[in-house]
Protein backbone atom coordinates (compact mmCIF):
# COMPACT_ATOMS: atom_id res chain seq x y z
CA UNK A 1 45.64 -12.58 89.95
CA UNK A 2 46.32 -11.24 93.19
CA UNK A 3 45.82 -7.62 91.69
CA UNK A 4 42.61 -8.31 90.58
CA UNK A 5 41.51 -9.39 93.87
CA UNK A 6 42.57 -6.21 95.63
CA UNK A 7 39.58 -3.56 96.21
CA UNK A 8 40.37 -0.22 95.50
CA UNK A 9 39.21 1.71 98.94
CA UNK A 10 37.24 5.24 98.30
CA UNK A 11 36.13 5.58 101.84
CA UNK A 12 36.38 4.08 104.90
CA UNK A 13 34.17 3.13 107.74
CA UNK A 14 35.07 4.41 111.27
CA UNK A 15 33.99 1.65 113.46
CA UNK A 16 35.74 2.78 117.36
CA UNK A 17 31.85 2.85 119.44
CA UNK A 18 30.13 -0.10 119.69
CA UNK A 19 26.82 -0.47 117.20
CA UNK A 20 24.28 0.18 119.71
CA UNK A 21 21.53 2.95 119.05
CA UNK A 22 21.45 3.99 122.88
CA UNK A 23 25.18 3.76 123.17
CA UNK A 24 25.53 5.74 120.12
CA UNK A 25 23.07 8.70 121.26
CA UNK A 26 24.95 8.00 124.50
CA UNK A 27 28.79 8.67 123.05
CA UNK A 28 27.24 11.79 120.74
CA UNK A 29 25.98 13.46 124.23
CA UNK A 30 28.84 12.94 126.32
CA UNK A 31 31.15 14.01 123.20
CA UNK A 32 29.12 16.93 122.55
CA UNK A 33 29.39 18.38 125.94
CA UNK A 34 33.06 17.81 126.06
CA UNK A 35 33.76 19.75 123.42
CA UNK A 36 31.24 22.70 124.25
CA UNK A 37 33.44 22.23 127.22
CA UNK A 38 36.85 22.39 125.65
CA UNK A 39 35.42 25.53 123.03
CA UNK A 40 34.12 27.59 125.71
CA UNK A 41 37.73 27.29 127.72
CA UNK A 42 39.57 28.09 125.37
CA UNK A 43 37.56 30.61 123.74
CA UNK A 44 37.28 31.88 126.90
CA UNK A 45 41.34 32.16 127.36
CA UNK A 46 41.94 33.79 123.82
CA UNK A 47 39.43 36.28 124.76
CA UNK A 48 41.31 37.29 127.83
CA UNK A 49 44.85 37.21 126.52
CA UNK A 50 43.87 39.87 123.87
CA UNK A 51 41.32 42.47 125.63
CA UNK A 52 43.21 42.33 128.86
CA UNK A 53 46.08 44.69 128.70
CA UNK A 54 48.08 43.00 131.80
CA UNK A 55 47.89 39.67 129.69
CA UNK A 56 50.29 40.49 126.37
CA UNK A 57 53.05 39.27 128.61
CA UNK A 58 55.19 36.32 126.39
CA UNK A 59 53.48 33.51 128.91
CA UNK A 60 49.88 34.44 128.15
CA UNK A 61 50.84 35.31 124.22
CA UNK A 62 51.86 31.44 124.23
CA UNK A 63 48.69 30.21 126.25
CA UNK A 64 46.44 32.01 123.69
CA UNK A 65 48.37 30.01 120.83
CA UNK A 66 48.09 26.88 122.76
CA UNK A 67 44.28 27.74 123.17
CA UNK A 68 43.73 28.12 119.55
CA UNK A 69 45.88 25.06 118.93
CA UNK A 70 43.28 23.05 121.28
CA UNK A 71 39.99 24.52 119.69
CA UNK A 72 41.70 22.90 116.49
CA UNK A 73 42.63 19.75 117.67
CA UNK A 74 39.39 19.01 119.38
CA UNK A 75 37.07 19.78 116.31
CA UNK A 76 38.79 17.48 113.69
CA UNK A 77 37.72 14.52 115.78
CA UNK A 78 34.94 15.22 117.53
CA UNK A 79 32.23 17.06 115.67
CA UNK A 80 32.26 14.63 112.40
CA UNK A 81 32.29 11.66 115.38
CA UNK A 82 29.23 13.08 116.92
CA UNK A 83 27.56 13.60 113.49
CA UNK A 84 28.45 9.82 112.97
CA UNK A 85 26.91 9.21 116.12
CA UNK A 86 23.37 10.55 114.79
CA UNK A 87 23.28 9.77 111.73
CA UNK A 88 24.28 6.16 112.03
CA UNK A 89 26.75 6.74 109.24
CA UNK A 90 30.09 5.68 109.84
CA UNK A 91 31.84 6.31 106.55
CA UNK A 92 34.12 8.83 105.72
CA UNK A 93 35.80 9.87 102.36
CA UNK A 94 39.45 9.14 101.07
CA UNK A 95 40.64 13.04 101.34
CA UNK A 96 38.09 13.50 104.27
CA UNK A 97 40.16 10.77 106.33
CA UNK A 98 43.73 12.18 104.49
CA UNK A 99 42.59 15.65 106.08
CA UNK A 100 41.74 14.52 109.22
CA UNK A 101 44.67 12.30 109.55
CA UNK A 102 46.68 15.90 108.46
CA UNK A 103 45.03 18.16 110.45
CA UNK A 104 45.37 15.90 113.66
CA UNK A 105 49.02 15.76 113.52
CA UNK A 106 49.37 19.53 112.59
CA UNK A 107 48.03 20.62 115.55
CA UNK A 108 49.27 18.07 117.96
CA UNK A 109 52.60 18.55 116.79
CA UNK A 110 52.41 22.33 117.14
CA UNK A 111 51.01 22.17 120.66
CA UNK A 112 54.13 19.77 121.31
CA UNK A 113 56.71 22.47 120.00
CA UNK A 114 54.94 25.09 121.92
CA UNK A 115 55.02 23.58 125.15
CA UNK A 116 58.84 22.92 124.29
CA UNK A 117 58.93 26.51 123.65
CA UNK A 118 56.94 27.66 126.66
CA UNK A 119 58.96 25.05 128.60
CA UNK A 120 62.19 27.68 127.84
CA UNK A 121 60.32 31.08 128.67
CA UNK A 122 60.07 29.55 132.03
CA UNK A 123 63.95 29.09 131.81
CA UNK A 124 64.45 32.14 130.65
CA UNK A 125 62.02 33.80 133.43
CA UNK A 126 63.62 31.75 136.08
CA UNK A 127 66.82 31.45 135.52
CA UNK A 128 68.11 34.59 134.01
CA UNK A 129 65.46 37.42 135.39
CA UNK A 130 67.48 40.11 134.64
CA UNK A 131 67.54 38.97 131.23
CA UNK A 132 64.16 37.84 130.60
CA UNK A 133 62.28 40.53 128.36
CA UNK A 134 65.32 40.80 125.98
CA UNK A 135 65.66 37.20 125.83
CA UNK A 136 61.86 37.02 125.56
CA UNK A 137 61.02 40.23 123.44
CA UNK A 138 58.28 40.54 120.86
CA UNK A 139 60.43 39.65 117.82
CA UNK A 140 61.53 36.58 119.31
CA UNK A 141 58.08 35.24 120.72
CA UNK A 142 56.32 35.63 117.69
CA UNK A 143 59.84 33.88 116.01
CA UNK A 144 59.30 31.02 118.33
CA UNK A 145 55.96 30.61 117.92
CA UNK A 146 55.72 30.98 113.85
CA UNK A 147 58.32 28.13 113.85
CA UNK A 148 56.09 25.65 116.27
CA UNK A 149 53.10 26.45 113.88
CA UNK A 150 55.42 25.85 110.93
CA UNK A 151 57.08 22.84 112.14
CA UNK A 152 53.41 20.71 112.63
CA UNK A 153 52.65 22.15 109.52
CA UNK A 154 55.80 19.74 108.07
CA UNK A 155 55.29 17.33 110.26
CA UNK A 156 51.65 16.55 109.24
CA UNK A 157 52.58 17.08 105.88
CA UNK A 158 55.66 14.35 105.93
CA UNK A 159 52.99 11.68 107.95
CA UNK A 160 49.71 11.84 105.83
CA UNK A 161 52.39 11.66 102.33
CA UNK A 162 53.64 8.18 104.22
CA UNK A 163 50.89 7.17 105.38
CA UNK A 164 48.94 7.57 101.71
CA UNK A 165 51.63 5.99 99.53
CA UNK A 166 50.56 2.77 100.65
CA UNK A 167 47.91 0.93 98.74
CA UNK A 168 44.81 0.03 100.89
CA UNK A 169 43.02 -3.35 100.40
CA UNK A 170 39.56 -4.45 102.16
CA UNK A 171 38.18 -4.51 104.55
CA UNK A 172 37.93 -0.71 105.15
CA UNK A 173 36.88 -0.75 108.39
CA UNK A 174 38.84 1.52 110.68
CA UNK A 175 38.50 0.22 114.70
CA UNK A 176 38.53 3.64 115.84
CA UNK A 177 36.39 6.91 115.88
CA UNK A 178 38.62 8.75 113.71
CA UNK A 179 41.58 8.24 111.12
CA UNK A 180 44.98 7.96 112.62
CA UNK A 181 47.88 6.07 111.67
CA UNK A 182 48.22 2.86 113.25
CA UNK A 183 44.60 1.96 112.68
CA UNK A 184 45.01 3.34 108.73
CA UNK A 185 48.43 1.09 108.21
CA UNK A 186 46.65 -2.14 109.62
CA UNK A 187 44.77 -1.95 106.61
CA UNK A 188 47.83 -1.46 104.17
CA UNK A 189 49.38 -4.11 101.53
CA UNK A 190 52.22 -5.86 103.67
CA UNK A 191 55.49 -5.01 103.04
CA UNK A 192 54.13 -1.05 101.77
CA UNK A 193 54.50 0.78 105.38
CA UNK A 194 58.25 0.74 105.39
CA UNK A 195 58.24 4.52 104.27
CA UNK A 196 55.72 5.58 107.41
CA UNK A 197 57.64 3.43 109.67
CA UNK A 198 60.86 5.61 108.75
CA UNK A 199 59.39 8.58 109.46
CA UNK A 200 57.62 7.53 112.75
CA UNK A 201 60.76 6.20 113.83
CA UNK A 202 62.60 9.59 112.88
CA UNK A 203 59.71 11.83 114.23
CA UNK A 204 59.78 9.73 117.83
CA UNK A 205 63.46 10.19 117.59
CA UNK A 206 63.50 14.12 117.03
CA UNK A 207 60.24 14.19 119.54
CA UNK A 208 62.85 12.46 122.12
CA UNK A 209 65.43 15.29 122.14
CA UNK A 210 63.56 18.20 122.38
CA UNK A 211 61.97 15.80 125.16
CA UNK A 212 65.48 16.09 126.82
CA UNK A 213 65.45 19.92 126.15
CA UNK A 214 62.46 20.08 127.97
CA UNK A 215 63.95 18.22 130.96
CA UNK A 216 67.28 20.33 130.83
CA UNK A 217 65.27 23.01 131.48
CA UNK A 218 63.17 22.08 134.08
CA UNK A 219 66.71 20.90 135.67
CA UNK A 220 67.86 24.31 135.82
CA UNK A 221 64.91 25.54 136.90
CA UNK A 222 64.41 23.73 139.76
CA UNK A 223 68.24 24.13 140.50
CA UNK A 224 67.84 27.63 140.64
CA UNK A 225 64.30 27.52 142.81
CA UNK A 226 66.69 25.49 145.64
CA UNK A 227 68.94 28.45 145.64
CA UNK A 228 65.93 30.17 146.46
CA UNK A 229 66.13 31.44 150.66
CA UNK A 230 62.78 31.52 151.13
CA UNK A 231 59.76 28.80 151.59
CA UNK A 232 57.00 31.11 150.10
CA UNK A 233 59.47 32.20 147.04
CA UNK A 234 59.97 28.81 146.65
CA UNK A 235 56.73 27.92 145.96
CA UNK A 236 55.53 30.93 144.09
CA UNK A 237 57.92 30.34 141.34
CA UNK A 238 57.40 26.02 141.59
CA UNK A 239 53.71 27.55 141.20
CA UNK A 240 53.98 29.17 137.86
CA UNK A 241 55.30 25.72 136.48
CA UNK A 242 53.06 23.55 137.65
CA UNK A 243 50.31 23.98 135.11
CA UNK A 244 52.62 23.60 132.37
CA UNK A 245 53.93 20.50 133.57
CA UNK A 246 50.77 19.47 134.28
CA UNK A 247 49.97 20.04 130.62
CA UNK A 248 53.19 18.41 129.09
CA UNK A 249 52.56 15.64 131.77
CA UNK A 250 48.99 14.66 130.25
CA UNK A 251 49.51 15.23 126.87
CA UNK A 252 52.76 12.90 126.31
CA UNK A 253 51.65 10.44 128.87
CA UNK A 254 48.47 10.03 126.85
CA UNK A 255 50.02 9.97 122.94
CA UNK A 256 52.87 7.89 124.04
CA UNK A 257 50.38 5.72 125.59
CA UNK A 258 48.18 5.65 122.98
CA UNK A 259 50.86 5.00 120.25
CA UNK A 260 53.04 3.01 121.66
CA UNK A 261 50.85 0.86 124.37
CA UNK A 262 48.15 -0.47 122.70
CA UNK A 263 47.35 -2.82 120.25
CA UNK A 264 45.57 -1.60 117.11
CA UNK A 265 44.32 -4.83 115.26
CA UNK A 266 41.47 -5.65 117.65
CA UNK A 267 38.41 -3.23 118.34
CA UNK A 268 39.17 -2.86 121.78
CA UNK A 269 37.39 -0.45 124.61
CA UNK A 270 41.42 0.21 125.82
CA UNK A 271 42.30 1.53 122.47
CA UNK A 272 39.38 3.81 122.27
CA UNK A 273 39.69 5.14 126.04
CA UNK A 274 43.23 5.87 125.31
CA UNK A 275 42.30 8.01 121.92
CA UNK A 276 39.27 9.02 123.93
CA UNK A 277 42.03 10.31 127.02
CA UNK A 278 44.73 11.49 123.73
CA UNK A 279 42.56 13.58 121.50
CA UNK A 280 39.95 14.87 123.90
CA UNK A 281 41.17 15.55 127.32
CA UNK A 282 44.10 17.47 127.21
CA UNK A 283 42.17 20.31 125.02
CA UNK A 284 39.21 20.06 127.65
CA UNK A 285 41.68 20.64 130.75
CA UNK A 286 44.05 22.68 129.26
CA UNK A 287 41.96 25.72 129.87
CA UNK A 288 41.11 24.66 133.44
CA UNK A 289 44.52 23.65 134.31
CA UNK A 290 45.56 27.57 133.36
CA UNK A 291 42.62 29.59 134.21
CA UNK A 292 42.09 27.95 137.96
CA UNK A 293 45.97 27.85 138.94
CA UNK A 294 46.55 31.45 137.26
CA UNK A 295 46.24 34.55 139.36
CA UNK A 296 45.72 37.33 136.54
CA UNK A 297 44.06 34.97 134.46
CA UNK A 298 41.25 34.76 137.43
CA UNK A 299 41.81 38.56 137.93
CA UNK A 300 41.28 39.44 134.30
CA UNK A 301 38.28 36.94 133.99
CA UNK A 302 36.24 38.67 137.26
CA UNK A 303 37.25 42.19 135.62
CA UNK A 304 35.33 40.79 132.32
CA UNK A 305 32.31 39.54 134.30
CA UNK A 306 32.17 42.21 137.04
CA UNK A 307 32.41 44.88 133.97
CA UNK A 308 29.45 42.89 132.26
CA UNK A 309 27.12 42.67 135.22
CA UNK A 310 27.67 46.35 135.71
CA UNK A 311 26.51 46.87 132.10
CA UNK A 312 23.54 44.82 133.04
């Protein structure tokens, strides 16, 4: 009896903005210019990294990854939320929500094992100089970097297989703007998420130690910059740092946040500033975080436009 009362799900409805015409037109605007934002940055960054000759150094060959990681990450959210938005249609399909779901976590994982990885080329730059293009060569950057593409490729793969092998039974409204995990296993048969749970735990636990690695790093960085004599060196080096920490900074801050902070039950305006401040921001600032703070970046970008206005 209790079988035949469960609903088979074939779509579900993504309920995060509140139903209000205005507010909706309101939430498509302010979306759409974010990400016009966020795709012009980044665009803007990969351009750079592979015209400009003095930018195929190993830093700026991982900040065109992470650039291409953002443009990803950004539109699986926000274009099919803005098209929502107009429409007034909130549904989306089984696989369309399994993809998204997918998709999401590929590239957020990658961009989380490439900022572990870029997190070591500073090390490497730092604290062993001398070193630092054989530890850093060609092989071993694009290495690094297949493996951080490779390892959100799993990662996705492992959480939308968990997250799917539940049964789903009404109502199939999700209280959020797009599919993601907490919201999806709300709406699971109790007693099915024990699988996803696992590998959350397991994922948050393997997320922790190259968390530490990360921190290790920066230890010996910063050891060595105290060694340094010199105010100005000082800084110059703390310099080249600071966006990336600024980076890792916002993006963990905001998924921890986001997954472990709020409460996903209730349709609350917390839960959707905090997916709002997870999904959207970091690849909106990324590119402004990098491009301002950068020296060649800025030098490479006024070559570009001061070669363009002389073809004008």
């Amino acid at each position: 009896e209790k079988l035949a009362n469960i609903t088979i799900i074939m779509e579900f409805l993504l309920m995060g903005f509140p139903d209000d015409w205005m507010l909706q037109r309101l939430y498509a605007a302010l979306f759409f210019l974010i990400y016009l934002t966020a795709l012009t940055g980044n665009l803007l960054i990969v351009a750079l990294t592979t015209i400009d000759l003095h930018l195929h150094a190993p830093m700026f060959f991982f900040l065109k990854n992470l650039s291409l990681i953002d443009i990803g990450f950004i539109s699986v959210t926000v274009p099919k939320s803005i098209m929502n938005s107009l429409t007034k249609s909130h549904s989306i399909s089984f696989l369309g929500c399994a993809s998204q779901i997918f998709l999401f976590l590929f590239f957020g994982s990658t961009e989380y094992a490439l900022l572990v990885v870029m997190s070591y080329d500073r090390y490497a730059a730092i604290c062993h100089p001398l070193r630092y293009e054989t530890i850093m060569n060609r092989g071993s950057c694009v290495q690094m970097v297949t493996v951080s593409w490779l390892s959100g490729f799993v990662y996705g793969s492992i959480h939308v297989t968990g997250t799917f092998s539940v049964n789903f039974y009404g109502p199939n409204i999700v209280h959020q703007f797009f599919c993601d995990i907490p919201s999806l296993l709300t709406l699971a048969c109790p007693g099915e998420q024990i699988l996803e749970y696992a590998f959350i735990i397991a994922s948050f636990s393997f997320a922790f130690l190259c968390f530490l690695f990360m921190i290790v790093s920066y230890v010996h960085i910063f050891s060595a910059v105290l060694r340094i004599p010199s105010a100005q060196g000082r800084f110059k080096i703390v310099s080249t740092c600071m966006p990336h920490l600024t980076v890792m900074a916002l993006f963990l801050f905001s998924g921890v946040v986001t997954y472990l902070g709020t409460n996903y039950k209730p349709a609350s305006s917390l839960n959707l500033f905090m997916s709002v401040l997870y999904s959207v921001l970091p690849p909106s600032l990324n590119p402004v975080i990098y491009s301002l703070r950068n020296r060649d970046m800025k030098a490479a970008l006024g070559k570009l436009l001061g070669d363009k206005m002389l073809l004008k």
